[in-house]
Protein backbone atom coordinates (compact mmCIF):
# COMPACT_ATOMS: atom_id res chain seq x y z
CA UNK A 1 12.95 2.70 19.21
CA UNK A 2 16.41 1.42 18.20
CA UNK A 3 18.08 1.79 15.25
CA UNK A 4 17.93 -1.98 14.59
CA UNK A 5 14.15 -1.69 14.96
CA UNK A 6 13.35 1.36 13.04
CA UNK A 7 15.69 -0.13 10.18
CA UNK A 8 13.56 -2.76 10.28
CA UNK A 9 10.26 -0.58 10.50
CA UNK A 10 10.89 1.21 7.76
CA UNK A 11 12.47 -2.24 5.17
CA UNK A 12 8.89 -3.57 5.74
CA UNK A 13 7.14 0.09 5.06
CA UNK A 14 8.75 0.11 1.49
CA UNK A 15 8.05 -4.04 1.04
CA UNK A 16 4.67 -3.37 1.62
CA UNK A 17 4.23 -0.32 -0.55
CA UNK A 18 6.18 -2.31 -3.36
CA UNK A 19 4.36 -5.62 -3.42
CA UNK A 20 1.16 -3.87 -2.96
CA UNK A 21 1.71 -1.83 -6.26
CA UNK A 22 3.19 -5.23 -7.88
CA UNK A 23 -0.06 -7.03 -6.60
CA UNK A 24 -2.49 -4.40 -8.67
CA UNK A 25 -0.13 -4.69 -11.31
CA UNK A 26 -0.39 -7.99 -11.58
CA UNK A 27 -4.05 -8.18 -11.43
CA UNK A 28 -4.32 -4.73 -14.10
CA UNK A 29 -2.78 -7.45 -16.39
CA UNK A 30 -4.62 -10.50 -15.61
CA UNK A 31 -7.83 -8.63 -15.37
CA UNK A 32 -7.87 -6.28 -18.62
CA UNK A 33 -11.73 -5.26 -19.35
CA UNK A 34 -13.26 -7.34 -22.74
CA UNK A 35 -14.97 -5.22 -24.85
CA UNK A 36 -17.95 -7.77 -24.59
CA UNK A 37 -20.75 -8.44 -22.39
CA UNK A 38 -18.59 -10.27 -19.50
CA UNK A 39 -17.20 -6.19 -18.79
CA UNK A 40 -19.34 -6.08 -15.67
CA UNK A 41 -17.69 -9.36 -14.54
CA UNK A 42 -14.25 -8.04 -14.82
CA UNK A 43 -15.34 -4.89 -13.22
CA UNK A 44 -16.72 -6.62 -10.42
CA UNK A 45 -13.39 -8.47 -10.07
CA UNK A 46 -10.91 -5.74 -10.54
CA UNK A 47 -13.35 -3.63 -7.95
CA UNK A 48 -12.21 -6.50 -5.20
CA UNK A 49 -8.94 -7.06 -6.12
CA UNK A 50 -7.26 -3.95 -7.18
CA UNK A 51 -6.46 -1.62 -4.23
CA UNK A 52 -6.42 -1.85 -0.43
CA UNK A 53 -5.79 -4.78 1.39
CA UNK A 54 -2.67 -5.70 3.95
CA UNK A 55 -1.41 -7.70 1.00
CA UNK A 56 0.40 -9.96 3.76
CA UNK A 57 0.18 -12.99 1.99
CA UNK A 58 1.95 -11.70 -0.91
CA UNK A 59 4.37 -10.42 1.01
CA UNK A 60 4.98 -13.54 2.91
CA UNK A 61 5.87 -15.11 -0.36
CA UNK A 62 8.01 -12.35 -1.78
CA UNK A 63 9.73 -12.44 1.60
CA UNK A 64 10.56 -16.35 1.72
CA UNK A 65 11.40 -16.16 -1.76
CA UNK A 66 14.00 -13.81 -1.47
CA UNK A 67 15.93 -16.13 0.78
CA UNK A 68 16.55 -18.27 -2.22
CA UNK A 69 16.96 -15.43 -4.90
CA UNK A 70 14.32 -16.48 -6.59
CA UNK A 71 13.26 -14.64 -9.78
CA UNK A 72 10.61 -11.38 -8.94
CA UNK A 73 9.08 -12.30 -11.93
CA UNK A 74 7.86 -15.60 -10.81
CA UNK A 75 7.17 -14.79 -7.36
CA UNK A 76 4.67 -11.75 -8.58
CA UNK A 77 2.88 -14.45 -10.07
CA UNK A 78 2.75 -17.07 -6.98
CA UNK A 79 1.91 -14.01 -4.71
CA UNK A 80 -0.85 -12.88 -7.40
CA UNK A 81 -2.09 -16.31 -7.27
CA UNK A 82 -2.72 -16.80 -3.92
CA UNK A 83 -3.89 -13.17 -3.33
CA UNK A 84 -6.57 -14.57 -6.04
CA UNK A 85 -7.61 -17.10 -3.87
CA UNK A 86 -7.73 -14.89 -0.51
CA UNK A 87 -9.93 -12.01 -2.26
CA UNK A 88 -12.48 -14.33 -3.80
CA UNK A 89 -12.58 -15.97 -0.33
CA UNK A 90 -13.18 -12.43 0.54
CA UNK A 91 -16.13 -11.65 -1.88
CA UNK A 92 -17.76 -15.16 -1.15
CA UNK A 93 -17.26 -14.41 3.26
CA UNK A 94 -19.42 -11.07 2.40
CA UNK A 95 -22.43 -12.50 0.71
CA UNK A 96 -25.76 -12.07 3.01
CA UNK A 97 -25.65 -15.84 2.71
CA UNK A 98 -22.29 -15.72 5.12
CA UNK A 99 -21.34 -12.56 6.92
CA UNK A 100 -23.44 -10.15 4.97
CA UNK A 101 -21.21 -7.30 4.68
CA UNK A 102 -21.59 -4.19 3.24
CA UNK A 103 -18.24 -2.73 3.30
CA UNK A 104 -14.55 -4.48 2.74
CA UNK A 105 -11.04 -2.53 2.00
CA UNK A 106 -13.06 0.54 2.92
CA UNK A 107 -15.66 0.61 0.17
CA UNK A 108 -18.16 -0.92 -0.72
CA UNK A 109 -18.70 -5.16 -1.17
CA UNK A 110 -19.10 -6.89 -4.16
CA UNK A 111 -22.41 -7.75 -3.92
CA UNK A 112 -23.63 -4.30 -3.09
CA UNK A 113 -21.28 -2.79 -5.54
CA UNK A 114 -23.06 -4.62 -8.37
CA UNK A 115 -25.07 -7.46 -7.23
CA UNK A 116 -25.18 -10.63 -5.64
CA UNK A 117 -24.77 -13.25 -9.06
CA UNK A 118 -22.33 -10.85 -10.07
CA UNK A 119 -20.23 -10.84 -6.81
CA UNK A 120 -20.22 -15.05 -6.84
CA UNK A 121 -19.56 -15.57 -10.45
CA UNK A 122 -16.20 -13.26 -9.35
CA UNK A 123 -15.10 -15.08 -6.64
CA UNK A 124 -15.52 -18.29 -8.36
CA UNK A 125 -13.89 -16.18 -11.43
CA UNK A 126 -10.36 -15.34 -9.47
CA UNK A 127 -10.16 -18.79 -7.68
CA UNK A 128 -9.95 -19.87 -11.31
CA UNK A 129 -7.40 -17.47 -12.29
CA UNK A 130 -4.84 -17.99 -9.09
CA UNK A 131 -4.40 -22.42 -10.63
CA UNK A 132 -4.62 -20.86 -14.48
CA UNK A 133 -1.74 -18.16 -13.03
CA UNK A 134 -0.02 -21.13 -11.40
CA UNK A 135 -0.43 -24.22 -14.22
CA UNK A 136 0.99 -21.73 -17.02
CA UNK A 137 4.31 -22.07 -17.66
CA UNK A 138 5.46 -18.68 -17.59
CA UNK A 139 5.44 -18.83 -13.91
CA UNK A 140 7.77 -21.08 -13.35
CA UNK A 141 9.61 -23.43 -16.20
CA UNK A 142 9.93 -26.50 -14.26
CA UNK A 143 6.24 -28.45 -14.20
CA UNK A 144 7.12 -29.97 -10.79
CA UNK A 145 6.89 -27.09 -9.04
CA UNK A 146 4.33 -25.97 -10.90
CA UNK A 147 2.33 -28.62 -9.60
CA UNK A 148 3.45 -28.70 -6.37
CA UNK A 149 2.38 -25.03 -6.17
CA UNK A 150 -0.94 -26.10 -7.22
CA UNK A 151 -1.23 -29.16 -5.12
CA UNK A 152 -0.50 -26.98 -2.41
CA UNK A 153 -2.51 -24.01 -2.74
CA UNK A 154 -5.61 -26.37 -3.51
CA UNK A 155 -4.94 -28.17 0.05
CA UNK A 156 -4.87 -24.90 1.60
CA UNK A 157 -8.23 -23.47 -0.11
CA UNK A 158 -10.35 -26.81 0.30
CA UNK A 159 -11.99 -29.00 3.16
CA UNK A 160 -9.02 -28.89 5.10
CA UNK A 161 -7.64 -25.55 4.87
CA UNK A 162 -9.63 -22.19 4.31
CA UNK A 163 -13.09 -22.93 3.20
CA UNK A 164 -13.07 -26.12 6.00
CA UNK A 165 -12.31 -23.23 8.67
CA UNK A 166 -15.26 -21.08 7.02
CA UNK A 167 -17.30 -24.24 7.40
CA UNK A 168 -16.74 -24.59 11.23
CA UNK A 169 -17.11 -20.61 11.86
CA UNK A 170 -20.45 -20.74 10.18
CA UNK A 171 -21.23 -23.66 13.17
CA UNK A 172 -19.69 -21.62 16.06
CA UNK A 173 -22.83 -18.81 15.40
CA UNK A 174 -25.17 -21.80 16.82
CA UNK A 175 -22.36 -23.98 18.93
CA UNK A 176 -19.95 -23.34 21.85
CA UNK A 177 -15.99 -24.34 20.97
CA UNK A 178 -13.82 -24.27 23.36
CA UNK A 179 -9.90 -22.99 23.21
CA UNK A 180 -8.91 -26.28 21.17
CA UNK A 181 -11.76 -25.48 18.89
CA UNK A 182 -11.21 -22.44 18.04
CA UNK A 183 -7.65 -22.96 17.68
CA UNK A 184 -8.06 -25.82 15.25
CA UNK A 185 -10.96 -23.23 13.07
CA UNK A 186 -8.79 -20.35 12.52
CA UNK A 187 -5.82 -22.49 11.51
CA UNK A 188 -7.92 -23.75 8.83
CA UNK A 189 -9.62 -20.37 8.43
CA UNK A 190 -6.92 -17.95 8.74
CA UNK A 191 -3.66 -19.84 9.05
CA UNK A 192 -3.79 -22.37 6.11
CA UNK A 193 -3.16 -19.54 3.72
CA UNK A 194 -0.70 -17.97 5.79
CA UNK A 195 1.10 -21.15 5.72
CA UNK A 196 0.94 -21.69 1.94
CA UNK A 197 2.17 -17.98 1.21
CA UNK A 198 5.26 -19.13 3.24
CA UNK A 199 5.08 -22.43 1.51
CA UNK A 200 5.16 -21.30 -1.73
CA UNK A 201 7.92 -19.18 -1.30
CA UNK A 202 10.11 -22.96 -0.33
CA UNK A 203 8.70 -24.37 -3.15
CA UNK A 204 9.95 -21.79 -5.48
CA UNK A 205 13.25 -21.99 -3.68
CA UNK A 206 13.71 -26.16 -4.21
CA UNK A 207 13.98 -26.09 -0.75
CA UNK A 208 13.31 -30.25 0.31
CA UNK A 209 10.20 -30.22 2.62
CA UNK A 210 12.52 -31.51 5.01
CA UNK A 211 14.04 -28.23 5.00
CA UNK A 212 10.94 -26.38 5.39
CA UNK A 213 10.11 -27.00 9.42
CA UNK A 214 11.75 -23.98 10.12
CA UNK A 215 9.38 -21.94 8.27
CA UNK A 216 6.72 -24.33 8.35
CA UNK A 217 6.16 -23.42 12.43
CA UNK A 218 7.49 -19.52 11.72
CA UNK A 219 3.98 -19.59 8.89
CA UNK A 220 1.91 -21.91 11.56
CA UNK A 221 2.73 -18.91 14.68
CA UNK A 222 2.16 -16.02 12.31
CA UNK A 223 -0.98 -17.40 11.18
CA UNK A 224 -2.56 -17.73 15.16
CA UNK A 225 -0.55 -14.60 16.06
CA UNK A 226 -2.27 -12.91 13.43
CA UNK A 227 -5.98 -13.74 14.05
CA UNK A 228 -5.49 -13.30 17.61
CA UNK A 229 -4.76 -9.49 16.55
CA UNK A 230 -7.77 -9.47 14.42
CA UNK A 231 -9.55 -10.28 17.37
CA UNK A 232 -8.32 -7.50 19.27
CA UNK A 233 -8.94 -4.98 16.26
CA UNK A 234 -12.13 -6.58 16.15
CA UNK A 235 -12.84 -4.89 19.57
CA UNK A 236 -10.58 -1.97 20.10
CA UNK A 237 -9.95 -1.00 16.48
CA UNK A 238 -11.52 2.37 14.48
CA UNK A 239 -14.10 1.01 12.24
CA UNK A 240 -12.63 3.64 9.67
CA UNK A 241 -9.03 2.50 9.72
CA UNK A 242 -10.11 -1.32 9.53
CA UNK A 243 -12.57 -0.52 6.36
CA UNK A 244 -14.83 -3.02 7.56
CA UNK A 245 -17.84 -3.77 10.18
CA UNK A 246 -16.37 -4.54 13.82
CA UNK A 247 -17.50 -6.46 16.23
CA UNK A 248 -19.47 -8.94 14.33
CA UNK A 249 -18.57 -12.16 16.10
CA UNK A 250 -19.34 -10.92 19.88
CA UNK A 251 -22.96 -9.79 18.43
CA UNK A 252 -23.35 -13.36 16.77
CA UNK A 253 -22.59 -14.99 20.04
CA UNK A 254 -19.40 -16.54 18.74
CA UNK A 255 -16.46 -18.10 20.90
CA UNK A 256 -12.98 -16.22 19.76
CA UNK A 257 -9.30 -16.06 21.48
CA UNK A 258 -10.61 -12.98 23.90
CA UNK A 259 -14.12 -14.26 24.55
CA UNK A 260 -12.33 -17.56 26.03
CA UNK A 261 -9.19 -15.69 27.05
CA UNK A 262 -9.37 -12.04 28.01
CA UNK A 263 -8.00 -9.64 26.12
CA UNK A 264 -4.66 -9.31 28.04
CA UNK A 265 -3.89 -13.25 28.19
CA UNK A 266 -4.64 -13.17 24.13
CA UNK A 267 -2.82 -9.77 24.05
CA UNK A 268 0.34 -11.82 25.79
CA UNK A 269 -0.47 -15.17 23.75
CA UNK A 270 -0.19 -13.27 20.82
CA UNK A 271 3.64 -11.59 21.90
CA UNK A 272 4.52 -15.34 22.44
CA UNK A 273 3.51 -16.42 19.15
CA UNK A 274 5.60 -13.90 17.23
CA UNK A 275 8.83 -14.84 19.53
CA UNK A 276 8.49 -18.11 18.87
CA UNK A 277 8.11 -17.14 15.03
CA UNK A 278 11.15 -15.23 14.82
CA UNK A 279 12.86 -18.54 17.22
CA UNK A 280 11.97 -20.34 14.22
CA UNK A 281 14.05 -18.38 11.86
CA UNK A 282 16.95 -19.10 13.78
CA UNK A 283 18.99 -21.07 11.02
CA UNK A 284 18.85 -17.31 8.47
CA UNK A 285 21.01 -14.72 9.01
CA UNK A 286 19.85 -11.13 7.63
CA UNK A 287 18.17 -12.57 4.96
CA UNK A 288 15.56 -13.57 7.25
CA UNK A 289 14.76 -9.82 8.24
CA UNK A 290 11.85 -8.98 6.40
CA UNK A 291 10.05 -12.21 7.59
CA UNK A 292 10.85 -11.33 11.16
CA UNK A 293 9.62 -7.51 10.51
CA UNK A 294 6.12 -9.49 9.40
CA UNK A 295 6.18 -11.14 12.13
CA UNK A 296 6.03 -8.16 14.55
CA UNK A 297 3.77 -6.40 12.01
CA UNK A 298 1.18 -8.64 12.90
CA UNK A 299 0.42 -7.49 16.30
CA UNK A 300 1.34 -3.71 15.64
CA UNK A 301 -1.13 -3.25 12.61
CA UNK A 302 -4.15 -1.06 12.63
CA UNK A 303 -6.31 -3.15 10.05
């Protein structure tokens, strides 16, 4: 390993440590325990988001941020805002009604933590608190970002982002997609969110959207890069290290990147991805480091 590399290795081992002890401060704030009857709801919440997790969205924003100096203050809260809307995706994917999952982050699911009313009422709880985080003023003073943060975040969360993806991976359990297909679901799925952590990070910045393309196709590579190495895990990983149940999607008959590609054509597909990432950041200097660390992250991870 070179010095330029381990550098780098070890600037995204400290980001990640950081904004994952921002992240659960965040959400110790946000999600103090009432001394009232709606305790066991905040439990429930605080159980899912507090602890664990890759916190690579977060991170993605913190990282894009930083090449505008924007405030830490106000990128906590974007980053806690879209975490938000990725864990309550996360309770909702575990229900027995989807994926029926039993454990997530290496302990127990919502639902079988406390129960399954309990576990939907919290999802649908912290999807509510990522646009309250992101419509108060506190995050950011000027209302047009504020609203293009929320305008954003809702695109990626709806019909045509993240819960459209979830729509067409419930069809793949009884349809065959081809390459295209699948391409087109986990962009929605995975990569919609990926995008918007990136996104928001521009936003923040008052960086034009004409200035975004750059990062726009650095988020859009990450984001298949990145599910293409969930695949992988999804096969070759250690159930223990992952915290969750592998090899779902083979046993439910569904078409992924290896199923239709092989593992060593996804295995290369995903190297090409992150190059072409880090291509994108061409136009940063050293500022750009920590995004191009995240980039080649996302195939070295082991959950």
């Amino acid at each position: 390993m070179s010095a330029d590399v381990a550098d780098a290795s070890q600037t995204l081992e400290t980001a990640l440590r950081d904004v994952a002890a921002e992240i659960d401060h965040q959400f110790d704030q946000f999600l103090a325990v009432p001394a009232d009857p709606r305790a066991r709801l905040y439990e429930a919440m605080r159980h899912a988001a507090i602890g664990g997790g890759k916190r690579l969205r977060p991170l993605l924003t913190f990282a894009t941020a930083q090449l505008f100096a924007v405030d830490r203050r106000c990128t906590a809260r974007v980053a806690t805002a879209i975490e938000a809307i990725h864990v309550y995706s996360l309770i909702h994917d575990d229900l027995p009604a989807m994926d029926d999952d039993d454990m997530r982050r290496g302990k127990p699911t919502v639902h079988r933590a406390f129960d399954e009313a309990t576990a939907i009422l919290a999802g649908d709880c912290l999807h509510a608190l990522a646009f309250e985080i992101l419509a108060d003023p506190a995050t950011h003073a000027d209302p047009f970002v504020r609203a293009e943060l929320i305008a954003d975040l809702a695109q990626a969360s709806g019909p045509s982002g993240m819960a459209g993806g979830q729509m067409m991976d419930l069809v793949a359990e009884n349809t065959s997609f081809d390459l295209a297909t699948v391409t087109r679901c986990q962009a929605l799925k995975t990569g919609a969110l990926i995008a918007c952590s990136v996104e928001a990070g521009a936003i923040l910045g008052r960086l034009p959207p004409e200035g975004r393309t750059g990062l726009r196709g650095y988020a859009r590579d990450i984001g298949l890069a990145f599910q293409i190495a969930d695949d992988i895990l999804d096969v070759e990983g250690d159930q223990d290290a992952v915290g969750k149940q592998l090899r779902k999607d083979e046993a439910a008959g569904k078409e992924t990147f290896l199923s239709l590609l092989g593992i060593d054509r996804a295995r290369e597909q995903a190297r090409m991805l992150v190059d072409q990432a880090i291509a994108h950041l061409h136009s940063y200097g050293p500022e750009a480091d920590l995004l191009r660390a995240i980039a080649r992250f996302v195939l070295e991870r082991d959950r």
